[in-house]
PDB file of N, CA and C in Angstrom:
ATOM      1  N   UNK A   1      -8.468   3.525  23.276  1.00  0.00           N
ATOM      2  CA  UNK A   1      -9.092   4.758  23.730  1.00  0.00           C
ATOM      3  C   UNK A   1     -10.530   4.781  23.230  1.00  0.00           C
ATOM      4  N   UNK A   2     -11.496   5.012  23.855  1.00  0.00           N
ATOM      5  CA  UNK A   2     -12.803   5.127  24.129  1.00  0.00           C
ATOM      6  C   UNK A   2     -13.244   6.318  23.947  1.00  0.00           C
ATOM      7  N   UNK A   3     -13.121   7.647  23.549  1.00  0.00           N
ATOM      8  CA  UNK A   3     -13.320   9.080  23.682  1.00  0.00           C
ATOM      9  C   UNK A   3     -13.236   9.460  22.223  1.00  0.00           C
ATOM     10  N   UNK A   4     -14.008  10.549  22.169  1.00  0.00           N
ATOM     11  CA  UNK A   4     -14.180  11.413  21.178  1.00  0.00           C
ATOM     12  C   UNK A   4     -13.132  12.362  20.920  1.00  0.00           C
ATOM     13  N   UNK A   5     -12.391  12.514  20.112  1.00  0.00           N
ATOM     14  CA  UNK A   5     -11.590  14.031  20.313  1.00  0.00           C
ATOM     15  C   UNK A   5     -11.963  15.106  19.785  1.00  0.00           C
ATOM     16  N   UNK A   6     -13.373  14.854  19.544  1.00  0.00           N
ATOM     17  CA  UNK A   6     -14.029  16.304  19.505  1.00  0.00           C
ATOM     18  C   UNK A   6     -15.308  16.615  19.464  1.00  0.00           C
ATOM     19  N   UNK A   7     -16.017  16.990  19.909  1.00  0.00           N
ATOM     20  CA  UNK A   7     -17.285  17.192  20.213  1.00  0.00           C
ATOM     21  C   UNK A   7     -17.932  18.686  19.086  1.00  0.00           C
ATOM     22  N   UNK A   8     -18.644  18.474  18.622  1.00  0.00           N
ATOM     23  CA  UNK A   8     -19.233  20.180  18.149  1.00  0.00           C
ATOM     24  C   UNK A   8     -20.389  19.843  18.387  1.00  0.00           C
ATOM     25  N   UNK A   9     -21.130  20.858  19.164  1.00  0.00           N
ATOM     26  CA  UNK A   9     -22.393  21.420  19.357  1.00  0.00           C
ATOM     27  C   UNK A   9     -23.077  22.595  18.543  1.00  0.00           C
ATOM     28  N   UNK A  10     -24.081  22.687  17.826  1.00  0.00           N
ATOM     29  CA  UNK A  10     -24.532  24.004  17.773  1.00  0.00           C
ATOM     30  C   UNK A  10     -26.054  23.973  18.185  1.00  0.00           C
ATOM     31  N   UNK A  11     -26.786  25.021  18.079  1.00  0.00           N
ATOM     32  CA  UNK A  11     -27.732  25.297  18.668  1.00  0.00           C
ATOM     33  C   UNK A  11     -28.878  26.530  18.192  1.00  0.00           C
ATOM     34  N   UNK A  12     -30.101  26.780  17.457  1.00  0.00           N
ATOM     35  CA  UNK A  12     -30.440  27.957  17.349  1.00  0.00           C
ATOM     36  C   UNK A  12     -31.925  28.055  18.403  1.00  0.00           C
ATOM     37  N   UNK A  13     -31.886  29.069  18.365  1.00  0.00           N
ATOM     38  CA  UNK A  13     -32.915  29.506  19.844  1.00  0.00           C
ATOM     39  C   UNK A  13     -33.875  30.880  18.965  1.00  0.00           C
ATOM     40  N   UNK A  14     -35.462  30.733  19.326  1.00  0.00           N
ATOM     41  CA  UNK A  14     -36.391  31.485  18.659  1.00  0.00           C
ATOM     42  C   UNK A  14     -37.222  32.145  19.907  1.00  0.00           C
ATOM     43  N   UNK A  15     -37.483  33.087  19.553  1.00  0.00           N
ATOM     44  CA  UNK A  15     -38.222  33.792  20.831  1.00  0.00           C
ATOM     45  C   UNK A  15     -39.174  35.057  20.410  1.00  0.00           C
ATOM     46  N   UNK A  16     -40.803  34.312  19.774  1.00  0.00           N
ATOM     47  CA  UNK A  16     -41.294  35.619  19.242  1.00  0.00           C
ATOM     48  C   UNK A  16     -42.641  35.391  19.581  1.00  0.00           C
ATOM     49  N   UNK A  17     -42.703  36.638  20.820  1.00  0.00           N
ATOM     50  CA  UNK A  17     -44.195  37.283  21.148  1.00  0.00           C
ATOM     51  C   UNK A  17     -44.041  36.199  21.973  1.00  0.00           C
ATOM     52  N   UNK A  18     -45.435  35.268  22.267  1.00  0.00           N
ATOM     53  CA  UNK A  18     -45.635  34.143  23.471  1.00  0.00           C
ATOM     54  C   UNK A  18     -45.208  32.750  23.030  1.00  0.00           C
ATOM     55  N   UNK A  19     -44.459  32.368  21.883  1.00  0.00           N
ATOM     56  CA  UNK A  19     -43.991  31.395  21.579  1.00  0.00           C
ATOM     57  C   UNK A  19     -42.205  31.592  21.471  1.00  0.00           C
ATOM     58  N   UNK A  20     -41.789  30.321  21.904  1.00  0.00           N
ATOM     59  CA  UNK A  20     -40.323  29.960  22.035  1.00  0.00           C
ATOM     60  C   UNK A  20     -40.036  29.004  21.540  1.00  0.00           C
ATOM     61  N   UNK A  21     -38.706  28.325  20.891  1.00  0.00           N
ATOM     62  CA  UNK A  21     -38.426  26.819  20.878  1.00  0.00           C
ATOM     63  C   UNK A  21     -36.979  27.314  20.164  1.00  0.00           C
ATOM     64  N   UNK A  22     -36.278  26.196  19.985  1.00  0.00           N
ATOM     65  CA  UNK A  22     -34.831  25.436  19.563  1.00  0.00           C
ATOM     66  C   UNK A  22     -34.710  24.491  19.050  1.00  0.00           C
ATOM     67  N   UNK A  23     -33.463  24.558  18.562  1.00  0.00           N
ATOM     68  CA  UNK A  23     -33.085  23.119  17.800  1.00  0.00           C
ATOM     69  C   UNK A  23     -31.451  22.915  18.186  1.00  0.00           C
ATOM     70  N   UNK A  24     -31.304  21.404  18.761  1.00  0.00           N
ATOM     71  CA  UNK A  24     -29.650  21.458  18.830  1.00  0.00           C
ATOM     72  C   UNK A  24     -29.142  20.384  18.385  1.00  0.00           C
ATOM     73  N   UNK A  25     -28.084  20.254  17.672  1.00  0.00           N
ATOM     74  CA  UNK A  25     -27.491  19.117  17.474  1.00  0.00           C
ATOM     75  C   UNK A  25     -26.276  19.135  17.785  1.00  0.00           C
ATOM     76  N   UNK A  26     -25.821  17.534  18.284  1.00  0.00           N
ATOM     77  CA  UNK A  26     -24.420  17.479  18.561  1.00  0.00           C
ATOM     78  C   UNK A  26     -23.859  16.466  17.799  1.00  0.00           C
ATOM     79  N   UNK A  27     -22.055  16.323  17.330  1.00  0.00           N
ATOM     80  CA  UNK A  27     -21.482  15.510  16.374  1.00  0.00           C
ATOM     81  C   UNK A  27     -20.858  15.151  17.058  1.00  0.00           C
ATOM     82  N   UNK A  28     -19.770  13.579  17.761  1.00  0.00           N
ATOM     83  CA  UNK A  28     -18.718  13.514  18.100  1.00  0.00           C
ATOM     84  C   UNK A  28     -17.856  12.992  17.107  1.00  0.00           C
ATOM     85  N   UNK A  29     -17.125  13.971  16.827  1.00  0.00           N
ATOM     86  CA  UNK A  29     -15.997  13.108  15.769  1.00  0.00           C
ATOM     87  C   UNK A  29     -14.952  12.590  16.160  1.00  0.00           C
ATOM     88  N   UNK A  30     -13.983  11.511  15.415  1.00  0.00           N
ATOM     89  CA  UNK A  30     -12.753  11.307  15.937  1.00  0.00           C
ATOM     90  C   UNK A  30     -13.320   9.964  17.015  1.00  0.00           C
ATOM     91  N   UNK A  31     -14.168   9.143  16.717  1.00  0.00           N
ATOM     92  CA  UNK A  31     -15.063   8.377  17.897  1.00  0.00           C
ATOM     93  C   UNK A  31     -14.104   6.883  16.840  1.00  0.00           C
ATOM     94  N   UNK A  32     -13.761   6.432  17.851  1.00  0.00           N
ATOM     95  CA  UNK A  32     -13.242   5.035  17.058  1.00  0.00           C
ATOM     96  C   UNK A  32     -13.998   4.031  16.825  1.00  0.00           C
ATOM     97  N   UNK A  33     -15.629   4.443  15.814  1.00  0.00           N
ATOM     98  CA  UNK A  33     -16.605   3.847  15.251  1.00  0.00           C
ATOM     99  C   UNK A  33     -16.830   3.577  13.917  1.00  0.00           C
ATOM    100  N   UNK A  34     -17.615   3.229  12.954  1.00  0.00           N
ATOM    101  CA  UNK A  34     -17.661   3.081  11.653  1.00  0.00           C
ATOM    102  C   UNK A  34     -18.262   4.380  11.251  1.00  0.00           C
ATOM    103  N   UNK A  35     -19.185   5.300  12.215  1.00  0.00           N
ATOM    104  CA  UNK A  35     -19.780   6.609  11.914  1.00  0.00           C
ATOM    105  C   UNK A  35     -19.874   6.967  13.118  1.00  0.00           C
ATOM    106  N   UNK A  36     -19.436   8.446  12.636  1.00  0.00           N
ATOM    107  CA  UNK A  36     -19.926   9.423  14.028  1.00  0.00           C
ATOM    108  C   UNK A  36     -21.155  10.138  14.444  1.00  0.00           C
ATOM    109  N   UNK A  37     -21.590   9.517  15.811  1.00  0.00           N
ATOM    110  CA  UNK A  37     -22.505   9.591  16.592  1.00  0.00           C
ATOM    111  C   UNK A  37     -23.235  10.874  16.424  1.00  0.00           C
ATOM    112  N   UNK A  38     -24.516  11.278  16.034  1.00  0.00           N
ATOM    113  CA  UNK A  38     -25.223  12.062  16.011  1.00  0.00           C
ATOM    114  C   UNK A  38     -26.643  12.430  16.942  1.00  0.00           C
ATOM    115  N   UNK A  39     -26.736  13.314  17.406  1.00  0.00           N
ATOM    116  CA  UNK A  39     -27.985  13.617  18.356  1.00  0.00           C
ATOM    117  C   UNK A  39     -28.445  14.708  18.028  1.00  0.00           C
ATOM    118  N   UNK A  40     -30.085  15.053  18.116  1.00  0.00           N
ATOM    119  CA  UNK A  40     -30.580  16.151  17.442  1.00  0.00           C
ATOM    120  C   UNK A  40     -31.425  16.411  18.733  1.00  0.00           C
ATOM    121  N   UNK A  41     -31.889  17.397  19.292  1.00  0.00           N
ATOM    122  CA  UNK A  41     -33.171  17.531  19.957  1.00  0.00           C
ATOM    123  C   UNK A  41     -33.634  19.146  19.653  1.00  0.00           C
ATOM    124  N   UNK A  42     -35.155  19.028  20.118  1.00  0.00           N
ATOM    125  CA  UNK A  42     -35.905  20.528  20.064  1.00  0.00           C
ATOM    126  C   UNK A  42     -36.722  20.666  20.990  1.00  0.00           C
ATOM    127  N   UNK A  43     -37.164  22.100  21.194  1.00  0.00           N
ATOM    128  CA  UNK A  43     -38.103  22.574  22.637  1.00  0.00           C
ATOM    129  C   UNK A  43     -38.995  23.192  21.589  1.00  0.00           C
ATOM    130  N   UNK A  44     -40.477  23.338  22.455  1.00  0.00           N
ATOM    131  CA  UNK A  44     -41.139  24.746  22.012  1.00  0.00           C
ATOM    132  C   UNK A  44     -41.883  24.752  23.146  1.00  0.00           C
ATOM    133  N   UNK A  45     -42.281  25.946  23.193  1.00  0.00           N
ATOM    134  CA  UNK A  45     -43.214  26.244  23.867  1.00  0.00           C
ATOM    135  C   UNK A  45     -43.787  27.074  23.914  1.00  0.00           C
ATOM    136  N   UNK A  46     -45.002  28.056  25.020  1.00  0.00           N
ATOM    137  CA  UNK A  46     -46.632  29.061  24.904  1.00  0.00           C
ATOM    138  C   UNK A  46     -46.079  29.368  26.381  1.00  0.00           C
ATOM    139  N   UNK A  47     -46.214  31.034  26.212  1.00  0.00           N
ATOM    140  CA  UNK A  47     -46.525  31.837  27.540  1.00  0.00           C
ATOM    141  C   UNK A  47     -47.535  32.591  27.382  1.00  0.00           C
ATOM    142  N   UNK A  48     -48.202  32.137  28.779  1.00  0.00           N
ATOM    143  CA  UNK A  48     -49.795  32.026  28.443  1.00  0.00           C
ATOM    144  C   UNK A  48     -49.741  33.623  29.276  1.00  0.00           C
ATOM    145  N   UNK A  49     -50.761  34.280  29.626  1.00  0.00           N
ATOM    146  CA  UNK A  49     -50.568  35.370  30.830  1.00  0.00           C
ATOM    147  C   UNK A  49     -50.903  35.346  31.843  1.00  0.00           C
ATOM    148  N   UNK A  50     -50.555  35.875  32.879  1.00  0.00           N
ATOM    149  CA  UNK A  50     -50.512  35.487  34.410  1.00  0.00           C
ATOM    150  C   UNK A  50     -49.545  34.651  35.089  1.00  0.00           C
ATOM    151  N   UNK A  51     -48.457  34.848  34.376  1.00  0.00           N
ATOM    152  CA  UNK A  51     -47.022  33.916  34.379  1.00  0.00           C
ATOM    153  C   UNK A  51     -46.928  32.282  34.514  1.00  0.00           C
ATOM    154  N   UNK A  52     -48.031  31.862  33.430  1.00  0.00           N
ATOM    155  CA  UNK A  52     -48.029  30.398  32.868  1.00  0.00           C
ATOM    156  C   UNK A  52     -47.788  29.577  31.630  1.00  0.00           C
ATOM    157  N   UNK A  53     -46.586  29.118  31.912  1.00  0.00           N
ATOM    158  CA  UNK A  53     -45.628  28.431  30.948  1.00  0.00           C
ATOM    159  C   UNK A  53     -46.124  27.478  30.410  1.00  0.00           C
ATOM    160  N   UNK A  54     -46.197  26.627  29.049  1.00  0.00           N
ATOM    161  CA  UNK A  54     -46.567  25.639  28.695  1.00  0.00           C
ATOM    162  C   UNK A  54     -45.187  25.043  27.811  1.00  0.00           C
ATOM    163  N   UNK A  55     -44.468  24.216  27.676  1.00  0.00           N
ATOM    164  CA  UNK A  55     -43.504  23.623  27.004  1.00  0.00           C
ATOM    165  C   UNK A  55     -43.630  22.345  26.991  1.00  0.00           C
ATOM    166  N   UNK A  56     -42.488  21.742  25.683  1.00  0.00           N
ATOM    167  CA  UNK A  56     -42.160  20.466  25.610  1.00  0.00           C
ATOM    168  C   UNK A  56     -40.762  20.151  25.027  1.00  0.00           C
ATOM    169  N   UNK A  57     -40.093  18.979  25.041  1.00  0.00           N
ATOM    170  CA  UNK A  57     -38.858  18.835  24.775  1.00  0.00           C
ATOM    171  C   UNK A  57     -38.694  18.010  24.356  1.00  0.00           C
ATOM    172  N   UNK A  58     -37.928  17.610  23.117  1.00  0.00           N
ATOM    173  CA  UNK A  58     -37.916  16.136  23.051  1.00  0.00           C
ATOM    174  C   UNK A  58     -36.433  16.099  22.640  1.00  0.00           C
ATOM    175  N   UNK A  59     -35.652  14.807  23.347  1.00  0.00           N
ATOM    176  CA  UNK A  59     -33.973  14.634  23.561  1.00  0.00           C
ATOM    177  C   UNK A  59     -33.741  13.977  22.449  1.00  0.00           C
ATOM    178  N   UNK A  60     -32.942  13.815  21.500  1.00  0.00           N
ATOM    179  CA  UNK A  60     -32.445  12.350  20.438  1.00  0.00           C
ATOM    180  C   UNK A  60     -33.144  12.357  19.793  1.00  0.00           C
ATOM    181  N   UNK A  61     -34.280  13.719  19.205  1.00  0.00           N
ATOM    182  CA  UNK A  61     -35.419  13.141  18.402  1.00  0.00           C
ATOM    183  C   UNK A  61     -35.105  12.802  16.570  1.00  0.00           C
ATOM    184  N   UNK A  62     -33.917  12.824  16.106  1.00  0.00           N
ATOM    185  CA  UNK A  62     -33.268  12.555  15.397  1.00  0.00           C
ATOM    186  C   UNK A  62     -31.542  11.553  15.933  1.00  0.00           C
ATOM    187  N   UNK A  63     -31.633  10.801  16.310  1.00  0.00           N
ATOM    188  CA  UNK A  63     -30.540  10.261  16.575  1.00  0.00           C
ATOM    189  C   UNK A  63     -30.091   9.572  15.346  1.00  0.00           C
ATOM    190  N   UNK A  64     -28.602   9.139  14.998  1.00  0.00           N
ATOM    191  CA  UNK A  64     -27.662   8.510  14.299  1.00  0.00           C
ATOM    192  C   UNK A  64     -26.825   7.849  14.957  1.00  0.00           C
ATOM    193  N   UNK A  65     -27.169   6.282  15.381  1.00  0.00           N
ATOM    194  CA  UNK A  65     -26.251   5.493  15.851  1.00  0.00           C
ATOM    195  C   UNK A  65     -25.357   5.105  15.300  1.00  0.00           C
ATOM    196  N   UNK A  66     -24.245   5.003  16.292  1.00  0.00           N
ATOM    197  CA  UNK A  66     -22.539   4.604  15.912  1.00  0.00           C
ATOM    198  C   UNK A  66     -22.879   2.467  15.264  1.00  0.00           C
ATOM    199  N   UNK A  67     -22.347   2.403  14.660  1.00  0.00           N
ATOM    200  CA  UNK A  67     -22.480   0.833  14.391  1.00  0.00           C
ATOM    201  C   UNK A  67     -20.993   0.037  15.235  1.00  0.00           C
ATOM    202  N   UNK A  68     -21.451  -0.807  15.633  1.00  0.00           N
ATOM    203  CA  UNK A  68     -20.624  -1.922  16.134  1.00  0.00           C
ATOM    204  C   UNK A  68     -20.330  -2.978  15.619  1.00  0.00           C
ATOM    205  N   UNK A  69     -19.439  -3.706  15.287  1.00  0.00           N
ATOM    206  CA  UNK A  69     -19.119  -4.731  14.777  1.00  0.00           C
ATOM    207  C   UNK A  69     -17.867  -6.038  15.576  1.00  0.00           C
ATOM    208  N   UNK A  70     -18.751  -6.772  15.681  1.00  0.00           N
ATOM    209  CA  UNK A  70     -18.336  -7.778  16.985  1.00  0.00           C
ATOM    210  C   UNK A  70     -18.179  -9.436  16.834  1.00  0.00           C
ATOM    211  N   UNK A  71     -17.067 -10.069  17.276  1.00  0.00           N
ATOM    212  CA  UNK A  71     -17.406 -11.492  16.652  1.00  0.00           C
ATOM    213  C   UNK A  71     -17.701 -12.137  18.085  1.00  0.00           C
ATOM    214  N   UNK A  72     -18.504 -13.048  18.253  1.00  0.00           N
ATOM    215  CA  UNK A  72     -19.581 -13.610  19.251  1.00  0.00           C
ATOM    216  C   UNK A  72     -19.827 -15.354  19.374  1.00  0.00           C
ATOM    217  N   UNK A  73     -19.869 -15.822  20.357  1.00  0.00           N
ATOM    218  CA  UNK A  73     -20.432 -17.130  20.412  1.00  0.00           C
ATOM    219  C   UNK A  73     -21.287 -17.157  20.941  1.00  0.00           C
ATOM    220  N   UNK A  74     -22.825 -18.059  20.286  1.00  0.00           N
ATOM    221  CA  UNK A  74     -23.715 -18.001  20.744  1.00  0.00           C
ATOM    222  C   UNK A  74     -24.032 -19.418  21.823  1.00  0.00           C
ATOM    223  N   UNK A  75     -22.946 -20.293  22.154  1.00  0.00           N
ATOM    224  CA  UNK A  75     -22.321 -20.669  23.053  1.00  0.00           C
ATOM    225  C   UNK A  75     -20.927 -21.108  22.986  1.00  0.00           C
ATOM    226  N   UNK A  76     -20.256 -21.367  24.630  1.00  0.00           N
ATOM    227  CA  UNK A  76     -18.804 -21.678  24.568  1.00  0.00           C
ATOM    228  C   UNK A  76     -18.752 -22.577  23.748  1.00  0.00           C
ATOM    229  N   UNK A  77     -19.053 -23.354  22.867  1.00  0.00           N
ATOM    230  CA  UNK A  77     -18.388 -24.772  22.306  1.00  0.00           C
ATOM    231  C   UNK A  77     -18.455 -24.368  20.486  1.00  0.00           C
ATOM    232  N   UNK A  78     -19.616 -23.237  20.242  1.00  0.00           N
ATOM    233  CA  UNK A  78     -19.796 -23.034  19.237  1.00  0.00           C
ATOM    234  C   UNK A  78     -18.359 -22.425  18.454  1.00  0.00           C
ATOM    235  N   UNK A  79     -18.616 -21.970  17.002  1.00  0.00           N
ATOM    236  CA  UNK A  79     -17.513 -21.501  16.299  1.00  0.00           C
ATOM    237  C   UNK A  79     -17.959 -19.857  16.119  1.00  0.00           C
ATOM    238  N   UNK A  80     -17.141 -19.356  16.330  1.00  0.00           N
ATOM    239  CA  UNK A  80     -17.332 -17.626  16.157  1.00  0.00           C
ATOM    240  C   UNK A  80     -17.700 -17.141  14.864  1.00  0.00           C
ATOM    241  N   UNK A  81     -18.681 -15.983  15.245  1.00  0.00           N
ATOM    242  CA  UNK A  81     -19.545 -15.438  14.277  1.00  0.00           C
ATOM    243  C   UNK A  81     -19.417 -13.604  14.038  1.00  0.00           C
ATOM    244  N   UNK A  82     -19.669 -13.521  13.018  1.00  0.00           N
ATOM    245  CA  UNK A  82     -19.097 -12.121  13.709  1.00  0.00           C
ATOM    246  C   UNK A  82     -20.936 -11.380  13.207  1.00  0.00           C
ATOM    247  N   UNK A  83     -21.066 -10.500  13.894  1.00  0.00           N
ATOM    248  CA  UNK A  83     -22.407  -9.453  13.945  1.00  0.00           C
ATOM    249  C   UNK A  83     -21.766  -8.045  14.164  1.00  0.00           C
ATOM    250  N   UNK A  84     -22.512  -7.432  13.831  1.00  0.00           N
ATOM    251  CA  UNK A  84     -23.101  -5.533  13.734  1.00  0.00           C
ATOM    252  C   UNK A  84     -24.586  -5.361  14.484  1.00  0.00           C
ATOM    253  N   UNK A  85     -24.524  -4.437  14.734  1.00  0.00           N
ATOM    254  CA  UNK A  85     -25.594  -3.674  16.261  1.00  0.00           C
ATOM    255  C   UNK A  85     -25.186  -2.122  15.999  1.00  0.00           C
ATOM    256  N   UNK A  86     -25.923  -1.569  16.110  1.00  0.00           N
ATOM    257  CA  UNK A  86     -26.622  -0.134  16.313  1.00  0.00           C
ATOM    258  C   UNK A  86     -26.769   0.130  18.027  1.00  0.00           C
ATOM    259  N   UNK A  87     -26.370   0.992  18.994  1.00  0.00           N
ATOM    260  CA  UNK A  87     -26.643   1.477  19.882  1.00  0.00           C
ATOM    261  C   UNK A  87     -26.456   2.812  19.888  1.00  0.00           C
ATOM    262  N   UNK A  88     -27.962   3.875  20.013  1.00  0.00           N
ATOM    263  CA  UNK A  88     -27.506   4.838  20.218  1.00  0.00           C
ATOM    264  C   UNK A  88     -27.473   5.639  21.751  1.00  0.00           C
ATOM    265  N   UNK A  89     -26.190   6.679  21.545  1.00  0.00           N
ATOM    266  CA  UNK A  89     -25.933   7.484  22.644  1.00  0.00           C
ATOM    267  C   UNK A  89     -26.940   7.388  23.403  1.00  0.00           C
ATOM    268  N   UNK A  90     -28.033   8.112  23.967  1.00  0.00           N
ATOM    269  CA  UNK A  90     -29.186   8.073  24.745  1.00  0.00           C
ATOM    270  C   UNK A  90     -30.235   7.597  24.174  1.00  0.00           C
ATOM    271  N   UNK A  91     -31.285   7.112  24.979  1.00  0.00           N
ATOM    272  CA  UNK A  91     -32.346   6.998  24.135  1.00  0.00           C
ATOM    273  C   UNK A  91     -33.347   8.560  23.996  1.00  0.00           C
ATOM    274  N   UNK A  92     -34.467   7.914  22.967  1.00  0.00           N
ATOM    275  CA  UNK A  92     -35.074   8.896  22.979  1.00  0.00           C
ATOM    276  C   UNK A  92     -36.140   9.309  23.705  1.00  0.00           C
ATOM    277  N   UNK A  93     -35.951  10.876  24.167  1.00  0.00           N
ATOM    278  CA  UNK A  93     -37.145  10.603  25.436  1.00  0.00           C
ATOM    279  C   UNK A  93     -37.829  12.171  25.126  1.00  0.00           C
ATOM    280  N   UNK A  94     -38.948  12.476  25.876  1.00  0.00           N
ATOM    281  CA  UNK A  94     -39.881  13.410  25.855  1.00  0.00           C
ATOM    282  C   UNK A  94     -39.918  13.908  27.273  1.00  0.00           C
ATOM    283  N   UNK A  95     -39.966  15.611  27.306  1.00  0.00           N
ATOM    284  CA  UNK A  95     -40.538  15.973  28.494  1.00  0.00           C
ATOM    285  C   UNK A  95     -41.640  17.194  28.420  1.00  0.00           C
ATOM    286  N   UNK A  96     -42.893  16.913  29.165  1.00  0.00           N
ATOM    287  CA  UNK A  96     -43.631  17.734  29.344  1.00  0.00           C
ATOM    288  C   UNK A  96     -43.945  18.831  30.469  1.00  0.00           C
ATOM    289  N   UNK A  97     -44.169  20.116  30.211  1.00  0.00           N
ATOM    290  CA  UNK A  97     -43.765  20.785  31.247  1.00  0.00           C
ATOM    291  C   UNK A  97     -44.883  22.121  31.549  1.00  0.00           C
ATOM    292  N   UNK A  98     -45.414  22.317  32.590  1.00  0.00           N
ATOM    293  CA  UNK A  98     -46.626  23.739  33.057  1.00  0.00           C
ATOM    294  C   UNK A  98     -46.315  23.991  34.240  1.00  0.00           C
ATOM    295  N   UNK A  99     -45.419  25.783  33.646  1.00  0.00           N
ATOM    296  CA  UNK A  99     -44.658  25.906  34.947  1.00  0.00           C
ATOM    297  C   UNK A  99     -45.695  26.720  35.635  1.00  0.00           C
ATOM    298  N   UNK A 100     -45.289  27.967  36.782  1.00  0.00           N
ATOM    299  CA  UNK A 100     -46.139  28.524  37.128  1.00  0.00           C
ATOM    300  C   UNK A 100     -45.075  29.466  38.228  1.00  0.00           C
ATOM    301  N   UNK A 101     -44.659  30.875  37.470  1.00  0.00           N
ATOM    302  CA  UNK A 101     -44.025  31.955  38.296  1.00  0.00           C
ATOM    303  C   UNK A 101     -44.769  32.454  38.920  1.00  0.00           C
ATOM    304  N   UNK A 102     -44.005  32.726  40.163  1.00  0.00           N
ATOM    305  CA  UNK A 102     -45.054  33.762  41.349  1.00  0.00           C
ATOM    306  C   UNK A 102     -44.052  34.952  41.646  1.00  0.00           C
TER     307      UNK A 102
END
């Protein structure tokens, strides 16, 4: 089995005068890894007046990859080796954003 049996999310959210932003992190526990998978991300952003938004986001900006541990040939004839690797959940990415309500 491949699945988490449990996920927790939390999340806090700020909203004062023309500035906004968050912070969220998620845990999957119960992940049949050596550690459980961690993801962090945050927003902020400026409301400017005349209904113009300015924000940014960034996904995984704290990530904690699960470790892998794997035995491998680095060809068919060779003798098996065993290695560890780090992959995390998503990568980390950025979004920039100027909205504009009418």
């Amino acid at each position: 089995m491949n699945a988490p049996s449990f996920v927790w999310s939390f999340g806090i959210l700020a909203d004062r005068g023309p500035w906004y932003g968050g912070l969220q992190g998620r845990w999957l526990k119960g992940y049949p890894l050596a550690c459980a998978p961690q993801e962090r991300s945050l927003n902020t952003g400026f409301r400017f007046p005349k209904n113009l938004q300015l924000g940014a986001n960034v996904f995984n900006a704290h990530a904690q990859a699960p470790q892998y541990a794997y035995n491998y040939r680095l060809t068919p004839g060779s003798a098996a080796q065993s290695g560890a690797t780090r992959h995390l959940l998503e990568p980390v990415s950025a979004r920039f954003a100027l909205t504009a309500g009418f």
